[in-house]
PDB file of N, CA and C in Angstrom:
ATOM      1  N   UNK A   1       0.847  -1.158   0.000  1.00  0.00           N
ATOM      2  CA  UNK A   1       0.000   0.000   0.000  1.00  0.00           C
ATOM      3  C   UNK A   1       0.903   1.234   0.000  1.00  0.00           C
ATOM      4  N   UNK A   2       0.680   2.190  -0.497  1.00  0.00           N
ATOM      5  CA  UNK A   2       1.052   3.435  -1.040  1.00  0.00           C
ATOM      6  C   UNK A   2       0.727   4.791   0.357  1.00  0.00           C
ATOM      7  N   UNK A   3       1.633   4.935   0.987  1.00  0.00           N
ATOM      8  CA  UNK A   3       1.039   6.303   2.322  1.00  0.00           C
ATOM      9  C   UNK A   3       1.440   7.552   1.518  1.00  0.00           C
ATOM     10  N   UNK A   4       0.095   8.085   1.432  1.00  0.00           N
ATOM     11  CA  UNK A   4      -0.529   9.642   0.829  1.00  0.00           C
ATOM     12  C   UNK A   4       0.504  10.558   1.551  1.00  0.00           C
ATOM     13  N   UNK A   5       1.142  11.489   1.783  1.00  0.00           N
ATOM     14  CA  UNK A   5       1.941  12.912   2.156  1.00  0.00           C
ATOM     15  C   UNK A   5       1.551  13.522   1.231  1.00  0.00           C
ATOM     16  N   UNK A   6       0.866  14.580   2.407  1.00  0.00           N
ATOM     17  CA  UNK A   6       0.893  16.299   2.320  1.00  0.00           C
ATOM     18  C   UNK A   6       2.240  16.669   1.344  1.00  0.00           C
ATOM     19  N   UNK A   7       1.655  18.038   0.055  1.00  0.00           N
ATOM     20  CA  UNK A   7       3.226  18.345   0.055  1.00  0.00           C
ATOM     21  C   UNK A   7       4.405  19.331   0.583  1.00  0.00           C
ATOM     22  N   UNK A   8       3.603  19.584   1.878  1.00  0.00           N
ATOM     23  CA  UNK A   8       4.372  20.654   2.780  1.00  0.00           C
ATOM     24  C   UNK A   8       4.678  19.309   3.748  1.00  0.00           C
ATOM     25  N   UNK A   9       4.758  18.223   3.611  1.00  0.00           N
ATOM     26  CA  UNK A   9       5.957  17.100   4.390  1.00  0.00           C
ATOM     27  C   UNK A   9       7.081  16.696   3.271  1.00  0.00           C
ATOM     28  N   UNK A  10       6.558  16.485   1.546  1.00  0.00           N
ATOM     29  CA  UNK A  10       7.642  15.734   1.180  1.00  0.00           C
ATOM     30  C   UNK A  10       8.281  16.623   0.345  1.00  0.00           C
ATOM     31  N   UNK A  11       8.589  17.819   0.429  1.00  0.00           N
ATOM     32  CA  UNK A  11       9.316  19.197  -0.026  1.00  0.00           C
ATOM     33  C   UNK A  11      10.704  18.720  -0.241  1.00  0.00           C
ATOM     34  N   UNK A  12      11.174  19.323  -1.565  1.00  0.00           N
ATOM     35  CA  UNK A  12      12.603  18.478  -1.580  1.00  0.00           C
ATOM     36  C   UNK A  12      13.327  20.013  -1.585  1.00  0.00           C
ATOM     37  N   UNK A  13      14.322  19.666  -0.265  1.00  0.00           N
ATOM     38  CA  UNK A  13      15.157  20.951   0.333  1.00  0.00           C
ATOM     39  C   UNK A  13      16.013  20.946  -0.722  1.00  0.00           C
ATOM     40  N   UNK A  14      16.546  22.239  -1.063  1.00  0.00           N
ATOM     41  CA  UNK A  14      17.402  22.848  -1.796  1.00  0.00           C
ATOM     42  C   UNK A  14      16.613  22.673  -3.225  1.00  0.00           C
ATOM     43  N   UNK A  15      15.669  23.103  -3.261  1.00  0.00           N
ATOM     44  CA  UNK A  15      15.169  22.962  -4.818  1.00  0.00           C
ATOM     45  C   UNK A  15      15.437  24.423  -5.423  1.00  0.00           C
ATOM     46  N   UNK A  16      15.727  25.553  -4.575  1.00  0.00           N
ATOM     47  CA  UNK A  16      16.127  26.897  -4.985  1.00  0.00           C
ATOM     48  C   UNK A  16      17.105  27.230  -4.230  1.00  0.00           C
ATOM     49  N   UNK A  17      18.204  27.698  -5.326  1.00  0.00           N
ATOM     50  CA  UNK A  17      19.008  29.041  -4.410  1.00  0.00           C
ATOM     51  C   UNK A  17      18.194  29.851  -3.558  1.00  0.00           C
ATOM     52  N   UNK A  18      19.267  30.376  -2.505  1.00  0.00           N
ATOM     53  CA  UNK A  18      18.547  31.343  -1.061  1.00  0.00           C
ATOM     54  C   UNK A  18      18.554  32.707  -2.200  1.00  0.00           C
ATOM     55  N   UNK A  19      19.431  32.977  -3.393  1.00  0.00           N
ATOM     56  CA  UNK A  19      18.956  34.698  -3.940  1.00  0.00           C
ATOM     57  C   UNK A  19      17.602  33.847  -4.854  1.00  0.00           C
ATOM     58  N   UNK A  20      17.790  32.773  -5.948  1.00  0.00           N
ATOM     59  CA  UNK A  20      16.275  32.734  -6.506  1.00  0.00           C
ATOM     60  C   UNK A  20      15.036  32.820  -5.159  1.00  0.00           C
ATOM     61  N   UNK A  21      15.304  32.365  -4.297  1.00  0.00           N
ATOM     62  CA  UNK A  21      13.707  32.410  -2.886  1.00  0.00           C
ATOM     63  C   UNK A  21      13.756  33.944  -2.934  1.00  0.00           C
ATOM     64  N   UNK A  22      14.659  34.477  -2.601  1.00  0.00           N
ATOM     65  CA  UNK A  22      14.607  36.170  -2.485  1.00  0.00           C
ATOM     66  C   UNK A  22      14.105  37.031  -3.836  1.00  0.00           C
ATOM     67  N   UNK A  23      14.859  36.555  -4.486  1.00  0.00           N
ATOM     68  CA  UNK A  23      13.814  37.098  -6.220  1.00  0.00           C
ATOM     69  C   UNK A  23      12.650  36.736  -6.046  1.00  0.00           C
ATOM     70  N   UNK A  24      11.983  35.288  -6.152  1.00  0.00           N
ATOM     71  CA  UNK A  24      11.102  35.041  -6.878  1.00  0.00           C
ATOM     72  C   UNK A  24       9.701  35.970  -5.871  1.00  0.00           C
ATOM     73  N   UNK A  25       9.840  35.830  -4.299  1.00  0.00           N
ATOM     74  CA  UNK A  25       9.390  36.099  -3.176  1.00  0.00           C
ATOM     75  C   UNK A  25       8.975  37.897  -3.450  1.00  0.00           C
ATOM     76  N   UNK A  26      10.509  38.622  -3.931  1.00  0.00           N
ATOM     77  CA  UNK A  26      10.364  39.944  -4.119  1.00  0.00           C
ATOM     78  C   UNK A  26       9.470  40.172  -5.555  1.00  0.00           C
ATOM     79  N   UNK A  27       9.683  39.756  -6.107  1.00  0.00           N
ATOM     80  CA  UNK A  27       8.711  39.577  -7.380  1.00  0.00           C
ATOM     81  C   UNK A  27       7.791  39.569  -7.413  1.00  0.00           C
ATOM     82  N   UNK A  28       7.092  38.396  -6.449  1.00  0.00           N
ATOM     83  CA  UNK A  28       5.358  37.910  -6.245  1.00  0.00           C
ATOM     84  C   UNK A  28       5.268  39.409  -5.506  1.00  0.00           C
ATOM     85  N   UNK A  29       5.303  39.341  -4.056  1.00  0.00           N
ATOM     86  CA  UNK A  29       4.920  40.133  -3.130  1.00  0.00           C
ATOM     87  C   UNK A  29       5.082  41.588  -3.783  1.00  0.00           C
ATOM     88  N   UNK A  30       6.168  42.410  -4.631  1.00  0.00           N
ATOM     89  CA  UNK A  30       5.846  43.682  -5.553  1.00  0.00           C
ATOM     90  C   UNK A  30       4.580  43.799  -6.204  1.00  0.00           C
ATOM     91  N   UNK A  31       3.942  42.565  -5.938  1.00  0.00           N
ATOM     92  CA  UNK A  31       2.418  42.822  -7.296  1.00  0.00           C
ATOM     93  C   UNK A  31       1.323  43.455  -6.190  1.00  0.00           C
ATOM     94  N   UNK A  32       1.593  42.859  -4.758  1.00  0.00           N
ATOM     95  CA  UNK A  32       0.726  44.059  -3.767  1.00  0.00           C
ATOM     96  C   UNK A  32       1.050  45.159  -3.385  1.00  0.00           C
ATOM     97  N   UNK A  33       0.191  46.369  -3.290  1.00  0.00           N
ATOM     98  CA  UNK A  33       0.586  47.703  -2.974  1.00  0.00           C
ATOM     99  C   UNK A  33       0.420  47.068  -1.154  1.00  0.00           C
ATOM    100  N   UNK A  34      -0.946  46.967  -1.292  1.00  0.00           N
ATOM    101  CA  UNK A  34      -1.161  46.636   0.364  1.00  0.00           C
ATOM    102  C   UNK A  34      -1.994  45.519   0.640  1.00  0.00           C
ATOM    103  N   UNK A  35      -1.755  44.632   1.718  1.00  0.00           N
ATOM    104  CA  UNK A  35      -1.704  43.070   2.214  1.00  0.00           C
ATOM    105  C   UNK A  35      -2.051  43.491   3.622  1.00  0.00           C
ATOM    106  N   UNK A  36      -3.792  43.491   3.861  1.00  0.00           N
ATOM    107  CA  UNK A  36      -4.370  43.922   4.952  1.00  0.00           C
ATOM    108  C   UNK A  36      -4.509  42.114   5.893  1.00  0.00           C
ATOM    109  N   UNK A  37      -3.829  41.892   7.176  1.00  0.00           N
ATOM    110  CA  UNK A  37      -3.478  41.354   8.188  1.00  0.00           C
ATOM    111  C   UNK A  37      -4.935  40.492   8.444  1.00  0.00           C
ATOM    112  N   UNK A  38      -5.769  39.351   8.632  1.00  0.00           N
ATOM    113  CA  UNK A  38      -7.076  39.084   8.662  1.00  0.00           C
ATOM    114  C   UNK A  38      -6.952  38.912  10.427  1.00  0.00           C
ATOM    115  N   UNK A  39      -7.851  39.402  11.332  1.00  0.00           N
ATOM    116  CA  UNK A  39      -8.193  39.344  12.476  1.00  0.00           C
ATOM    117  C   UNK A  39      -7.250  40.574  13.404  1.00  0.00           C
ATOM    118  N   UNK A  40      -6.738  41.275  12.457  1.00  0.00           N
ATOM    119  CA  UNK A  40      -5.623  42.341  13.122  1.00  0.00           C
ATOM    120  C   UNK A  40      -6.270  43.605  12.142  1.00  0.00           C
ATOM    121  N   UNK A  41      -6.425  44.112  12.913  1.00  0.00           N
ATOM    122  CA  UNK A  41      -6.246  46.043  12.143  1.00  0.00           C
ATOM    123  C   UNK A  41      -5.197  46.557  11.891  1.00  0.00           C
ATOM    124  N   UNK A  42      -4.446  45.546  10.597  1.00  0.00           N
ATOM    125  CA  UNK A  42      -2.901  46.415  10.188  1.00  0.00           C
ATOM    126  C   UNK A  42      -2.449  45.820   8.587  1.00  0.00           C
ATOM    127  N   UNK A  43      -2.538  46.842   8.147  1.00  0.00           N
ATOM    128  CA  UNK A  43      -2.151  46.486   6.464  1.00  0.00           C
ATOM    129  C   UNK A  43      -0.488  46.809   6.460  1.00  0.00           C
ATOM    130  N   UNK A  44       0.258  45.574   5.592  1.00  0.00           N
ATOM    131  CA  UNK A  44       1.505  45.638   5.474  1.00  0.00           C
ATOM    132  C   UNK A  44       1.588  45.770   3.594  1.00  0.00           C
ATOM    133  N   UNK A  45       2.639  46.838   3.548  1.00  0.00           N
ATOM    134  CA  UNK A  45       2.747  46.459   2.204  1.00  0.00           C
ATOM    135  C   UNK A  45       3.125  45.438   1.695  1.00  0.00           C
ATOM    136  N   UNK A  46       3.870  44.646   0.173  1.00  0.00           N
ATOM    137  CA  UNK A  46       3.968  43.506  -0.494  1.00  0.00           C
ATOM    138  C   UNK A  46       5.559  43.852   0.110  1.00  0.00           C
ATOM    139  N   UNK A  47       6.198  44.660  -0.338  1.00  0.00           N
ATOM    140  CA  UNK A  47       7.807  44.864  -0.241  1.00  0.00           C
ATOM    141  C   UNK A  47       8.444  44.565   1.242  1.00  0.00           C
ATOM    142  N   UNK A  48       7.336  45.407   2.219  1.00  0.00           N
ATOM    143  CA  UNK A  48       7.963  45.440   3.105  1.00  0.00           C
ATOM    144  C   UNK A  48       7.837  43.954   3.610  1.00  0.00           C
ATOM    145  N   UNK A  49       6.351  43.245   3.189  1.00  0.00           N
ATOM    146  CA  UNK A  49       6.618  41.775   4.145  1.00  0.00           C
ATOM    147  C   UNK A  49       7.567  41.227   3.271  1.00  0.00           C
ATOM    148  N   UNK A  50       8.140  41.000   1.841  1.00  0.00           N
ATOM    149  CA  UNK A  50       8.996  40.631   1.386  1.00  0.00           C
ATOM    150  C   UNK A  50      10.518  40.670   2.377  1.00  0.00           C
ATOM    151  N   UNK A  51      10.249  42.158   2.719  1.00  0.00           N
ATOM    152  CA  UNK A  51      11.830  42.116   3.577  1.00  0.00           C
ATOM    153  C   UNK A  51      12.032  41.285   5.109  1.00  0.00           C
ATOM    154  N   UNK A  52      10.534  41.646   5.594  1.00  0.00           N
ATOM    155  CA  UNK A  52      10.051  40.489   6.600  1.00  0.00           C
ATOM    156  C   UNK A  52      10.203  39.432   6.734  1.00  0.00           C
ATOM    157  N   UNK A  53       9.888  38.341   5.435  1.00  0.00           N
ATOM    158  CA  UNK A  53      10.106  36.900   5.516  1.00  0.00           C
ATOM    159  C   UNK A  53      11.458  36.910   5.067  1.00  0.00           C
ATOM    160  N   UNK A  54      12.296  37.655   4.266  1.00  0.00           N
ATOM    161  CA  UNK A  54      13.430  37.158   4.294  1.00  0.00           C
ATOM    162  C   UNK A  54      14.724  36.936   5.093  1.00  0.00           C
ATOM    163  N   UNK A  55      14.011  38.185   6.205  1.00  0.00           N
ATOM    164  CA  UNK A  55      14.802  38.507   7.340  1.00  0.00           C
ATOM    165  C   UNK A  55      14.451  37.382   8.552  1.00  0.00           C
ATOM    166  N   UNK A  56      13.181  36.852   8.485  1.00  0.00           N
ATOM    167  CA  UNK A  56      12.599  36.066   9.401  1.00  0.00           C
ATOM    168  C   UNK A  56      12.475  34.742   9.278  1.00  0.00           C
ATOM    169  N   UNK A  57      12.137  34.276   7.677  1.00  0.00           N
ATOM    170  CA  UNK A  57      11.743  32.738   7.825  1.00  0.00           C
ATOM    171  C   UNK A  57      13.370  32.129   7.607  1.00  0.00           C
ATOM    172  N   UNK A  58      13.551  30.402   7.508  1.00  0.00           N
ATOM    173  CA  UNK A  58      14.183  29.898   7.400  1.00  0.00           C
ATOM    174  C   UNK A  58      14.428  29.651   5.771  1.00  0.00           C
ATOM    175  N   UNK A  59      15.367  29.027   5.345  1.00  0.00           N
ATOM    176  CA  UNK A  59      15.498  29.101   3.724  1.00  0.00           C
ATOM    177  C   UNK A  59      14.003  27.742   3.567  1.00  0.00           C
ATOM    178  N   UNK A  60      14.320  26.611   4.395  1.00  0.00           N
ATOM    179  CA  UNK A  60      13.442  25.816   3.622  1.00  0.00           C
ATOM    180  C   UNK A  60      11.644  26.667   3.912  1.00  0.00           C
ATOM    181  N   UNK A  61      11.251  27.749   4.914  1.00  0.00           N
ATOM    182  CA  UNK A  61      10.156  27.804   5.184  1.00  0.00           C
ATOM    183  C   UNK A  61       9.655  28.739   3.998  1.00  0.00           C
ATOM    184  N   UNK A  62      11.234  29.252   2.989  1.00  0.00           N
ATOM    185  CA  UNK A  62      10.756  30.409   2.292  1.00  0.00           C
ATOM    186  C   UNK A  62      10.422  29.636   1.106  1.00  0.00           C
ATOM    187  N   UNK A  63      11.236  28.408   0.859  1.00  0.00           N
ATOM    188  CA  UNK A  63      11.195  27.604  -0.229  1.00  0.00           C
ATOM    189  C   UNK A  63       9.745  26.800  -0.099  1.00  0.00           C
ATOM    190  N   UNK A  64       9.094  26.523   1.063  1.00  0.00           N
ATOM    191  CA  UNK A  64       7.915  25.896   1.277  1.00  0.00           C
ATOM    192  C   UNK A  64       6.644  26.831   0.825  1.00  0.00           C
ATOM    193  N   UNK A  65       6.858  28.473   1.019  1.00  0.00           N
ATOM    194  CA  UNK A  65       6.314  29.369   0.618  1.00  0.00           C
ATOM    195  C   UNK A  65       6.503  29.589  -0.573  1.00  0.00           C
ATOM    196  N   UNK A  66       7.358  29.736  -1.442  1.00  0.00           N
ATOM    197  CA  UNK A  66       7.588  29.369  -3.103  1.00  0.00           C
ATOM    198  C   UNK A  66       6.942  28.477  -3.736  1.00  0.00           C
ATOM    199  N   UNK A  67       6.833  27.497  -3.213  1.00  0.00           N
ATOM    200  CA  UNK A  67       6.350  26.332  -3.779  1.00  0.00           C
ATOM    201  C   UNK A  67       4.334  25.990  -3.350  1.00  0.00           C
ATOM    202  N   UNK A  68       4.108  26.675  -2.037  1.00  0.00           N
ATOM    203  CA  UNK A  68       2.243  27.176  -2.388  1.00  0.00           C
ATOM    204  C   UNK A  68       2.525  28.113  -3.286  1.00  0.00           C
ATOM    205  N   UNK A  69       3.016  29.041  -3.758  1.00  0.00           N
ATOM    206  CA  UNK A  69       2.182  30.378  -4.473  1.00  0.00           C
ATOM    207  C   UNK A  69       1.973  29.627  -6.020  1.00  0.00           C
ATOM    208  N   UNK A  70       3.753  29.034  -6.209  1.00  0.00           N
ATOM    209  CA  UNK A  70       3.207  28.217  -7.085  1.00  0.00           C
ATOM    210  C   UNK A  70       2.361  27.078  -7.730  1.00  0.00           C
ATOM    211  N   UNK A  71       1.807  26.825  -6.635  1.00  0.00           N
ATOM    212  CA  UNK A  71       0.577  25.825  -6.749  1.00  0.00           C
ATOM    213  C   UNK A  71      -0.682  26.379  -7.062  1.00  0.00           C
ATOM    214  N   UNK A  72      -0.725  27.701  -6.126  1.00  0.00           N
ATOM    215  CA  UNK A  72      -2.135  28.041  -6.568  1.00  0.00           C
ATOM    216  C   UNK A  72      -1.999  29.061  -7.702  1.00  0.00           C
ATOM    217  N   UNK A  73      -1.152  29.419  -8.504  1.00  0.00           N
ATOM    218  CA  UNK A  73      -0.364  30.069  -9.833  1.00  0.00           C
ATOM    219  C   UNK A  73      -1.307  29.085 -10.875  1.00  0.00           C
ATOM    220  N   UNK A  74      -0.674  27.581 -10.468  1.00  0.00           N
ATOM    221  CA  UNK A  74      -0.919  26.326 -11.525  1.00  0.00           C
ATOM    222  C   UNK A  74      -2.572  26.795 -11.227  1.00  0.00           C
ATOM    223  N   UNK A  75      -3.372  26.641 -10.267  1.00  0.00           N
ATOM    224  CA  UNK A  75      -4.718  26.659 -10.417  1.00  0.00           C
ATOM    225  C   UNK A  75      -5.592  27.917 -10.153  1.00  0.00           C
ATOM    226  N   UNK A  76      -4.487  28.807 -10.901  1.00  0.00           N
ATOM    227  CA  UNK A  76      -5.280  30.332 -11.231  1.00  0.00           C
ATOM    228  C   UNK A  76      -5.615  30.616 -10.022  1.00  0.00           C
ATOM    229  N   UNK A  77      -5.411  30.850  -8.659  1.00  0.00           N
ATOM    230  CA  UNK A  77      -5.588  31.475  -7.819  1.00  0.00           C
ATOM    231  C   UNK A  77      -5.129  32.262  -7.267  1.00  0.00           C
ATOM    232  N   UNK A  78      -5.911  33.028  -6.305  1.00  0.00           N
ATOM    233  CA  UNK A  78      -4.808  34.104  -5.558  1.00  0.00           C
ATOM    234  C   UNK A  78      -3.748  33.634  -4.531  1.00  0.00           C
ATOM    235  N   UNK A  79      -2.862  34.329  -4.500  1.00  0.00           N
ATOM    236  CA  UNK A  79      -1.762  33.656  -3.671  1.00  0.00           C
ATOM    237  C   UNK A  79      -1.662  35.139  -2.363  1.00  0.00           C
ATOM    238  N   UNK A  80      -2.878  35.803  -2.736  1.00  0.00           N
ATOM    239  CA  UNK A  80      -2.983  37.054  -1.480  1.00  0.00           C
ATOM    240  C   UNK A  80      -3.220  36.212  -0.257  1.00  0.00           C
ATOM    241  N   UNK A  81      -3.863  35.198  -0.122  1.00  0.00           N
ATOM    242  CA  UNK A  81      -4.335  34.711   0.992  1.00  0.00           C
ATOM    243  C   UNK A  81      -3.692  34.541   1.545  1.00  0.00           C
ATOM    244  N   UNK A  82      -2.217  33.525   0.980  1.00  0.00           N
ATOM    245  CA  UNK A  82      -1.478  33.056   1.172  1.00  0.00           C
ATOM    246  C   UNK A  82      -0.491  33.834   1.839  1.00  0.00           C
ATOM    247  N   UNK A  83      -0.258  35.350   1.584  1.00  0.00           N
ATOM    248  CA  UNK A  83       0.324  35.577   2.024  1.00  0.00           C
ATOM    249  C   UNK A  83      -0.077  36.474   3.540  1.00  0.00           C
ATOM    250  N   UNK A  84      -1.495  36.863   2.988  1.00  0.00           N
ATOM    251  CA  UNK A  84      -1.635  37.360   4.372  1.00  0.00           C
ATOM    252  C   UNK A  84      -1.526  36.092   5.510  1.00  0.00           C
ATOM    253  N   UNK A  85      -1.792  34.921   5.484  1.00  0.00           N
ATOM    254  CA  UNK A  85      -1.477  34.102   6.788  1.00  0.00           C
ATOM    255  C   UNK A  85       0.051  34.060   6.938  1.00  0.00           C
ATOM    256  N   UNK A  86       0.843  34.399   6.204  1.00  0.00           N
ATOM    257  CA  UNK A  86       2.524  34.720   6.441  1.00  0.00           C
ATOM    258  C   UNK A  86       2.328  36.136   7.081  1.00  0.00           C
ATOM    259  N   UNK A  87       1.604  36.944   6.529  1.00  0.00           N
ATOM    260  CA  UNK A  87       1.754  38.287   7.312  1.00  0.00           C
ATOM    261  C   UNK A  87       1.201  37.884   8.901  1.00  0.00           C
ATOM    262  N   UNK A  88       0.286  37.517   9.419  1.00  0.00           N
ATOM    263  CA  UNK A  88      -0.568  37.374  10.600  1.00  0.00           C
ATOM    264  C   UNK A  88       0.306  36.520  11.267  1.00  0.00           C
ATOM    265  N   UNK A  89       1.392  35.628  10.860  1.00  0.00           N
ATOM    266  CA  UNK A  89       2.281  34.572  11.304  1.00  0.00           C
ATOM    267  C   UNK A  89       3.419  35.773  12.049  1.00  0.00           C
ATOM    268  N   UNK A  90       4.004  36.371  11.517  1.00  0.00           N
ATOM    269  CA  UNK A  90       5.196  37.147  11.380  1.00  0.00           C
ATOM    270  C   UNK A  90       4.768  38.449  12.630  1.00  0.00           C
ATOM    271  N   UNK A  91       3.522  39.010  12.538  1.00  0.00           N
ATOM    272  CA  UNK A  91       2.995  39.577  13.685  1.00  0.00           C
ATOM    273  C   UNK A  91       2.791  39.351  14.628  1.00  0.00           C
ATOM    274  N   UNK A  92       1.930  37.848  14.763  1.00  0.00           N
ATOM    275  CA  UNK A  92       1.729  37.811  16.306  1.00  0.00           C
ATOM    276  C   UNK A  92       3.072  36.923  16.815  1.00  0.00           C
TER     277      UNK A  92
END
């Protein structure tokens, strides 16, 4: 029998350079002016949480974050959501 994993368990580390995570990250997040916080009264811009997670997450947590936006990219979705629960993470 075959055991199903999530693919935020079977993530294969080092799939990006630490400057491509920092490009691709500064790239996405430049497309928001402002990235309003859900359950907090505080809008962060795209740039500045860009400088946020790079200063804050770990390489694989940024590479784990690379790899949702690009998932919901593949299925035409927004990847705002996505990032506001990185913004609301990084705050409290």
């Amino acid at each position: 029998m075959i055991n199903s994993t999530s693919s935020t368990n079977n993530t294969t580390s080092n799939m990006y350079s630490l400057d491509t995570l920092h490009r691709l990250l500064n790239s996405e997040l430049s497309k928001y002016k402002h990235i309003k916080v859900p359950n907090i009264d505080h809008t962060i811009s795209g740039r500045e949480l860009a400088s946020w997670l790079i200063d804050y997450a770990s390489p694989r947590e940024l590479e784990e974050l690379v790899l949702m936006v690009n998932q919901a990219k593949k299925r035409s979705s927004d990847s705002k959501a996505i990032f506001q629960i990185a913004a609301a993470a990084l705050i409290k």
